[in-house]
C-alpha atoms as a PDB file:
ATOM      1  CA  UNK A   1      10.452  84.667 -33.344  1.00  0.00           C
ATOM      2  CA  UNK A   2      13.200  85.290 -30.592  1.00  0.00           C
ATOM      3  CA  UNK A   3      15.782  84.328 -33.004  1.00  0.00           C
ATOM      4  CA  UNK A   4      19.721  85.978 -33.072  1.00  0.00           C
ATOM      5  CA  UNK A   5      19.037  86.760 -36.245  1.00  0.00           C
ATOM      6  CA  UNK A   6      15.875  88.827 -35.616  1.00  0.00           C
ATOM      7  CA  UNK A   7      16.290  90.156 -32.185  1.00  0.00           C
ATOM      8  CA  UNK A   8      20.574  91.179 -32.336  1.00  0.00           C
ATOM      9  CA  UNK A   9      21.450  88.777 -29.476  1.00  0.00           C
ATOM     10  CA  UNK A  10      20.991  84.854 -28.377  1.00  0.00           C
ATOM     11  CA  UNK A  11      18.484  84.028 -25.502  1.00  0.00           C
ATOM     12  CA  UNK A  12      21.718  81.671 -24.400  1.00  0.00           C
ATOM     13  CA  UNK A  13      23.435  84.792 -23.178  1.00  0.00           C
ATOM     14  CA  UNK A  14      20.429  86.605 -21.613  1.00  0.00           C
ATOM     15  CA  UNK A  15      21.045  87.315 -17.690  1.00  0.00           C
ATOM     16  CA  UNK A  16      17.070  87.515 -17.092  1.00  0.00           C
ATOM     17  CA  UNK A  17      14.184  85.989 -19.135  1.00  0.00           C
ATOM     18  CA  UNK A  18      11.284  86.872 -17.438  1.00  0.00           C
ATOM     19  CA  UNK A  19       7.849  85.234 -18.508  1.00  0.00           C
ATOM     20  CA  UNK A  20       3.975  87.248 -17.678  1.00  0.00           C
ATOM     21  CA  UNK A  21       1.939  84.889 -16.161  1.00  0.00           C
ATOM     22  CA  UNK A  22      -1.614  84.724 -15.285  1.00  0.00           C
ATOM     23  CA  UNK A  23      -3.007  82.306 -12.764  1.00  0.00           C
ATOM     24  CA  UNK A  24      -5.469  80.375 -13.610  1.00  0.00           C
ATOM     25  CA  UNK A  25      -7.176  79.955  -9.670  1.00  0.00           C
ATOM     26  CA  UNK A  26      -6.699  83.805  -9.172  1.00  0.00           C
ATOM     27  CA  UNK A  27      -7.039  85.605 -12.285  1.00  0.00           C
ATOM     28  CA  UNK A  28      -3.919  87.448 -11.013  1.00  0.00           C
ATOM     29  CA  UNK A  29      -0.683  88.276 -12.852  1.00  0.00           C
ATOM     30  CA  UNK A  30       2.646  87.318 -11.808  1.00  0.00           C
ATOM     31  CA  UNK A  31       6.020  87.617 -13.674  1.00  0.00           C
ATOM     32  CA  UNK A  32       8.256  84.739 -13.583  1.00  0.00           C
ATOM     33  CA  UNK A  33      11.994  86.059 -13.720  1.00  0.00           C
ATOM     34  CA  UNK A  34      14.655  83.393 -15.081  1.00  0.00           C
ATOM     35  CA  UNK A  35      17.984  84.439 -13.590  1.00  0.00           C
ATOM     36  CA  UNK A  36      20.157  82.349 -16.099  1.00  0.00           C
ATOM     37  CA  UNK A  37      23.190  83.137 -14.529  1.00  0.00           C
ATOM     38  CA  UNK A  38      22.140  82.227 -10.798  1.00  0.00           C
ATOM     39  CA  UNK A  39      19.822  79.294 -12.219  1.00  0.00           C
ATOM     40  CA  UNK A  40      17.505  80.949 -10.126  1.00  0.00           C
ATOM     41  CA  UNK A  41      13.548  81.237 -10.774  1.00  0.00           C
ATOM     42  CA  UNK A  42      11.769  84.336  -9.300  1.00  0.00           C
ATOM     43  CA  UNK A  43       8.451  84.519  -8.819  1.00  0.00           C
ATOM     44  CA  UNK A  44       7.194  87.858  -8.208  1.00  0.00           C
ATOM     45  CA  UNK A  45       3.068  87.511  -6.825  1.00  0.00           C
ATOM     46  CA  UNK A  46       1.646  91.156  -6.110  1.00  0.00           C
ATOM     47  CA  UNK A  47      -1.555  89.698  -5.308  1.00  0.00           C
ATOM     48  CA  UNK A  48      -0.216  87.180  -2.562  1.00  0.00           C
ATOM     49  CA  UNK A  49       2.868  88.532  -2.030  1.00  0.00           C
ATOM     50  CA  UNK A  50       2.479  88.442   1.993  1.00  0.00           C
ATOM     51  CA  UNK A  51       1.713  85.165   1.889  1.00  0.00           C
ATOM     52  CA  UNK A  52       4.109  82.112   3.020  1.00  0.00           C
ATOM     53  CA  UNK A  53       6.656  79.781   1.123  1.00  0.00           C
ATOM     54  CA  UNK A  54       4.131  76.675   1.584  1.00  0.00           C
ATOM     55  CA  UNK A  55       0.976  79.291  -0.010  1.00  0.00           C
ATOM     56  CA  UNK A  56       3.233  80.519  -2.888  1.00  0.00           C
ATOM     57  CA  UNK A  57       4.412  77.181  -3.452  1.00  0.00           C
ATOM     58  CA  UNK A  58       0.862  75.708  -3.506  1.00  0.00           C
ATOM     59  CA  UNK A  59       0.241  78.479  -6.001  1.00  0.00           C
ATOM     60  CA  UNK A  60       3.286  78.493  -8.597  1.00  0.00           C
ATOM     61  CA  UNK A  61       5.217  74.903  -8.191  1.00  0.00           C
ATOM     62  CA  UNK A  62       3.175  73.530 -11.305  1.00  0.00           C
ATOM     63  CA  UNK A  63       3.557  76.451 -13.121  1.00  0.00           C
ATOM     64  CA  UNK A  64       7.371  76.605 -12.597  1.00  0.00           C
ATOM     65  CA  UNK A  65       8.475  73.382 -13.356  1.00  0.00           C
ATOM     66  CA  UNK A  66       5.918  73.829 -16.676  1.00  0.00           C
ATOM     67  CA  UNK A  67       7.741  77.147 -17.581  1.00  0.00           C
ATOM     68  CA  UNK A  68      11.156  75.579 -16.897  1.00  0.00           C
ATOM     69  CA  UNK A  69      10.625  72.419 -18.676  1.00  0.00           C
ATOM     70  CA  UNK A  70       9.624  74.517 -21.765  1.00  0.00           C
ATOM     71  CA  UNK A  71      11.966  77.021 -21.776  1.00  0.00           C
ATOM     72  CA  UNK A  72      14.660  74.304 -21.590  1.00  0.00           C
ATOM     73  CA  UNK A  73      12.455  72.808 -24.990  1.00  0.00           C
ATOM     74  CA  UNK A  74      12.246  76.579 -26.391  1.00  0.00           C
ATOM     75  CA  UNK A  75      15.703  77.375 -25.725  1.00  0.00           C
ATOM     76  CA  UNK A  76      16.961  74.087 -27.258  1.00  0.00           C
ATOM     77  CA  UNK A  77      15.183  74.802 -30.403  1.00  0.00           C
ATOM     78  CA  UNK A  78      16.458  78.084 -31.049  1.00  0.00           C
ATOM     79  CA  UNK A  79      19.909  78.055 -30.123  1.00  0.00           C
ATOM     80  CA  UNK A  80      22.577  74.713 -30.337  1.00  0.00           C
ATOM     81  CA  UNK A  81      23.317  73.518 -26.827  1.00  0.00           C
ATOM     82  CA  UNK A  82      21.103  75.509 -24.762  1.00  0.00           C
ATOM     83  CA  UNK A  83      19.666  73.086 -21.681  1.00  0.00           C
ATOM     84  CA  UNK A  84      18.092  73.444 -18.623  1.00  0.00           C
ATOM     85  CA  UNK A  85      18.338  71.396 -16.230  1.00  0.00           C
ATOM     86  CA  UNK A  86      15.706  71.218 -14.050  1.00  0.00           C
ATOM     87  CA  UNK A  87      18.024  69.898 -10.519  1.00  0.00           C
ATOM     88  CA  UNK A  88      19.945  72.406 -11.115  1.00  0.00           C
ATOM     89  CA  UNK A  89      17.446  75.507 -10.595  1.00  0.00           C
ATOM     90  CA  UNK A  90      15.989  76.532  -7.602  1.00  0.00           C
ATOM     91  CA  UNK A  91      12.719  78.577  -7.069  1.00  0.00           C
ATOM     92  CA  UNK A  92      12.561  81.637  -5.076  1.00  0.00           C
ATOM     93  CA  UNK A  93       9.273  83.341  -4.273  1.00  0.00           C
ATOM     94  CA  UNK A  94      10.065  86.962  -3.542  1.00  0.00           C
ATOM     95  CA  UNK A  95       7.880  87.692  -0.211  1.00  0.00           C
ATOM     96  CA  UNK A  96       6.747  90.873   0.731  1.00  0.00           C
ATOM     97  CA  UNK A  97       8.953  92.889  -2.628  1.00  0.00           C
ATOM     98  CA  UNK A  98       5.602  95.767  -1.667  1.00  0.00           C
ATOM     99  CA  UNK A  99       2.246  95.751  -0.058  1.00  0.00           C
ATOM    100  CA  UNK A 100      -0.598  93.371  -1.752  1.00  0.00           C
ATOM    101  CA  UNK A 101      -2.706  94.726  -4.332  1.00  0.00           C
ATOM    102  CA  UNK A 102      -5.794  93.595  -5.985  1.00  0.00           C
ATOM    103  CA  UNK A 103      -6.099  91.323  -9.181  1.00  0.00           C
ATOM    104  CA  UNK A 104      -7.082  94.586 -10.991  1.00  0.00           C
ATOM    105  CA  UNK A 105      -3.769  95.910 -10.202  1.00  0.00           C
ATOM    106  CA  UNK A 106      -1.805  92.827 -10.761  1.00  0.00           C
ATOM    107  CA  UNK A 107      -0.975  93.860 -14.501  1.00  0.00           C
ATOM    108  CA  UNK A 108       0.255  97.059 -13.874  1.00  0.00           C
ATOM    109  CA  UNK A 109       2.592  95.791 -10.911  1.00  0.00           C
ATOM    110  CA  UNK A 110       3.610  92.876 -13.599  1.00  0.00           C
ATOM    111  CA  UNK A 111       5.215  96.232 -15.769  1.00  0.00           C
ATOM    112  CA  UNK A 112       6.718  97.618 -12.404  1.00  0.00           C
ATOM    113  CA  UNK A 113       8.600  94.285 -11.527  1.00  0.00           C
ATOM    114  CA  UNK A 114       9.680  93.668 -14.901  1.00  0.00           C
ATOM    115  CA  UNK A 115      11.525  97.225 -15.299  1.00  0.00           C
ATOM    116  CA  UNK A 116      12.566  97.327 -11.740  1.00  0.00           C
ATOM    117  CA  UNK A 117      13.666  94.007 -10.610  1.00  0.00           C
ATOM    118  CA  UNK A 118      17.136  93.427  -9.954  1.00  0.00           C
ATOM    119  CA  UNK A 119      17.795  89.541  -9.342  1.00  0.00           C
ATOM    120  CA  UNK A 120      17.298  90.154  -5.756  1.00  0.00           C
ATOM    121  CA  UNK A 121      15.217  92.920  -5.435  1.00  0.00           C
ATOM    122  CA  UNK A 122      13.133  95.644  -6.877  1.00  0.00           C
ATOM    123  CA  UNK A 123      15.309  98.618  -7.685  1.00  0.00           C
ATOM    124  CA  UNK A 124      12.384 101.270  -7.100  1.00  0.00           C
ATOM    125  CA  UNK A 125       9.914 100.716  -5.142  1.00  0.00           C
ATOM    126  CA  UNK A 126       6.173 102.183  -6.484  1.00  0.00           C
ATOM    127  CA  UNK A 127       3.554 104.045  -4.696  1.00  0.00           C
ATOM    128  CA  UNK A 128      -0.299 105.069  -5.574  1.00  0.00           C
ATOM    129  CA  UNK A 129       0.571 108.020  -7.531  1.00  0.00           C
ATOM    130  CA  UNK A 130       3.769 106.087  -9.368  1.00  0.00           C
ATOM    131  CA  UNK A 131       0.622 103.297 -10.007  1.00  0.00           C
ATOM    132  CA  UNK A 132      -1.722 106.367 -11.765  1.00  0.00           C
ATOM    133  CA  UNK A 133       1.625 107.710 -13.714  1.00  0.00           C
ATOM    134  CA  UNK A 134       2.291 103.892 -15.118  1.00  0.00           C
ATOM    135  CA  UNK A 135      -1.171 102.933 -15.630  1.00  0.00           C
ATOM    136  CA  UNK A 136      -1.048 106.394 -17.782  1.00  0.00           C
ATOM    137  CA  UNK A 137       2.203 105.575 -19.368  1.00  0.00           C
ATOM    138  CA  UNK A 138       1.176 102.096 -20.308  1.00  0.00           C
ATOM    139  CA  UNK A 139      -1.670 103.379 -21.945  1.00  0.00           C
ATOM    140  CA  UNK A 140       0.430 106.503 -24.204  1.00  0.00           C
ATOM    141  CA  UNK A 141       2.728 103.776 -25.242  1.00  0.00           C
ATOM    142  CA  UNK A 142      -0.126 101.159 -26.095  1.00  0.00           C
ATOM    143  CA  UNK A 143      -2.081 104.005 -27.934  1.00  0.00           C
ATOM    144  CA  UNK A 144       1.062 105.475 -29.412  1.00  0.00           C
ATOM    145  CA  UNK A 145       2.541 102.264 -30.866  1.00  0.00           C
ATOM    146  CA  UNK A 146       3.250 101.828 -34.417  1.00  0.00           C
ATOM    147  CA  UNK A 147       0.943 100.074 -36.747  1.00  0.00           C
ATOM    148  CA  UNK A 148      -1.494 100.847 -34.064  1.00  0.00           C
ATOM    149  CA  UNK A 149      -5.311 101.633 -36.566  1.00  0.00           C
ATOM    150  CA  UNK A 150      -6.958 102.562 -33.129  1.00  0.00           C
ATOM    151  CA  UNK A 151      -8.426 105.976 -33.112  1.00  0.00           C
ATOM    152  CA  UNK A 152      -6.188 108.038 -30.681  1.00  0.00           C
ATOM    153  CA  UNK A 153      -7.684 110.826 -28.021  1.00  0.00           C
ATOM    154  CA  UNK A 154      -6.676 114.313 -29.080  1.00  0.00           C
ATOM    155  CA  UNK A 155      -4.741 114.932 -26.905  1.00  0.00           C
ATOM    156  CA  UNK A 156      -2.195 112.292 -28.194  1.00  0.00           C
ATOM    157  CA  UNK A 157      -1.911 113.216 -31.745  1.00  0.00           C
ATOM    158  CA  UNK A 158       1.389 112.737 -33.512  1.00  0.00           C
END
């Protein structure tokens, strides 16, 4: 539960929420960036990131006015006075933050943009061998998690 009590700190003061989402048409991941300061909603595409306002649009209006109708109902219900008001957000699709990549990819660049997005921008950019490295990363920290009864390659033993 993303309670004060549990996590050390109230979503109401969060600068950034940011929400994984998969598309239903696509099968591709996006990450949907709440800039509660800026009452700003990112959406971050790296399948059709290249693509125009109207295409983006046709693609994530639903889902943003979904995501920000709930997390005004989320946000209510876990801390006293939290609102969102829908009028008062606008959506930004961030066009052309890298080059396009396939729905395969789409998860890993969902991991990039989440550590690396600034607001406005992606702090570092990623190439094909930073893709390998955090594909490989991903995985050790997947593998390596606690609680995790998989069977772990030798190479990772603790």
């Amino acid at each position: 539960m993303f309670l004060p009590s549990r996590v050390g700190f109230s979503p109401a003061t969060c600068r950034m929420i940011m929400a994984p989402v998969l598309l239903d048409d696509s099968r591709a991941w996006c990450l949907y960036a709440f800039d509660m300061h800026a009452k700003i909603l990112n959406i971050l595409d790296p399948v059709h990131t290249l693509q125009d306002r109207e295409v983006m649009a046709g693609l994530h209006a639903a889902n943003a006015d979904l995501l920000l109708a709930g997390l005004g109902e989320v946000g209510l219900a876990l801390v006293e006075g939290f609102t969102i008001n829908r009028d008062e957000w606008d959506i930004e699709y961030n066009i052309g933050i890298n080059n396009p990549c396939s729905i395969n990819e789409s998860g890993v660049y969902l991991f990039h943009y989440a550590r690396n997005f600034t607001g406005a921008n992606l702090a570092e950019q990623i190439d094909e061998d930073g893709l390998v490295v955090l594909r490989k990363k991903l995985f050790y920290d997947i593998m390596a998690m606690d609680g995790n009864a998989g069977e772990t390659p030798g190479f990772m033993e603790r």
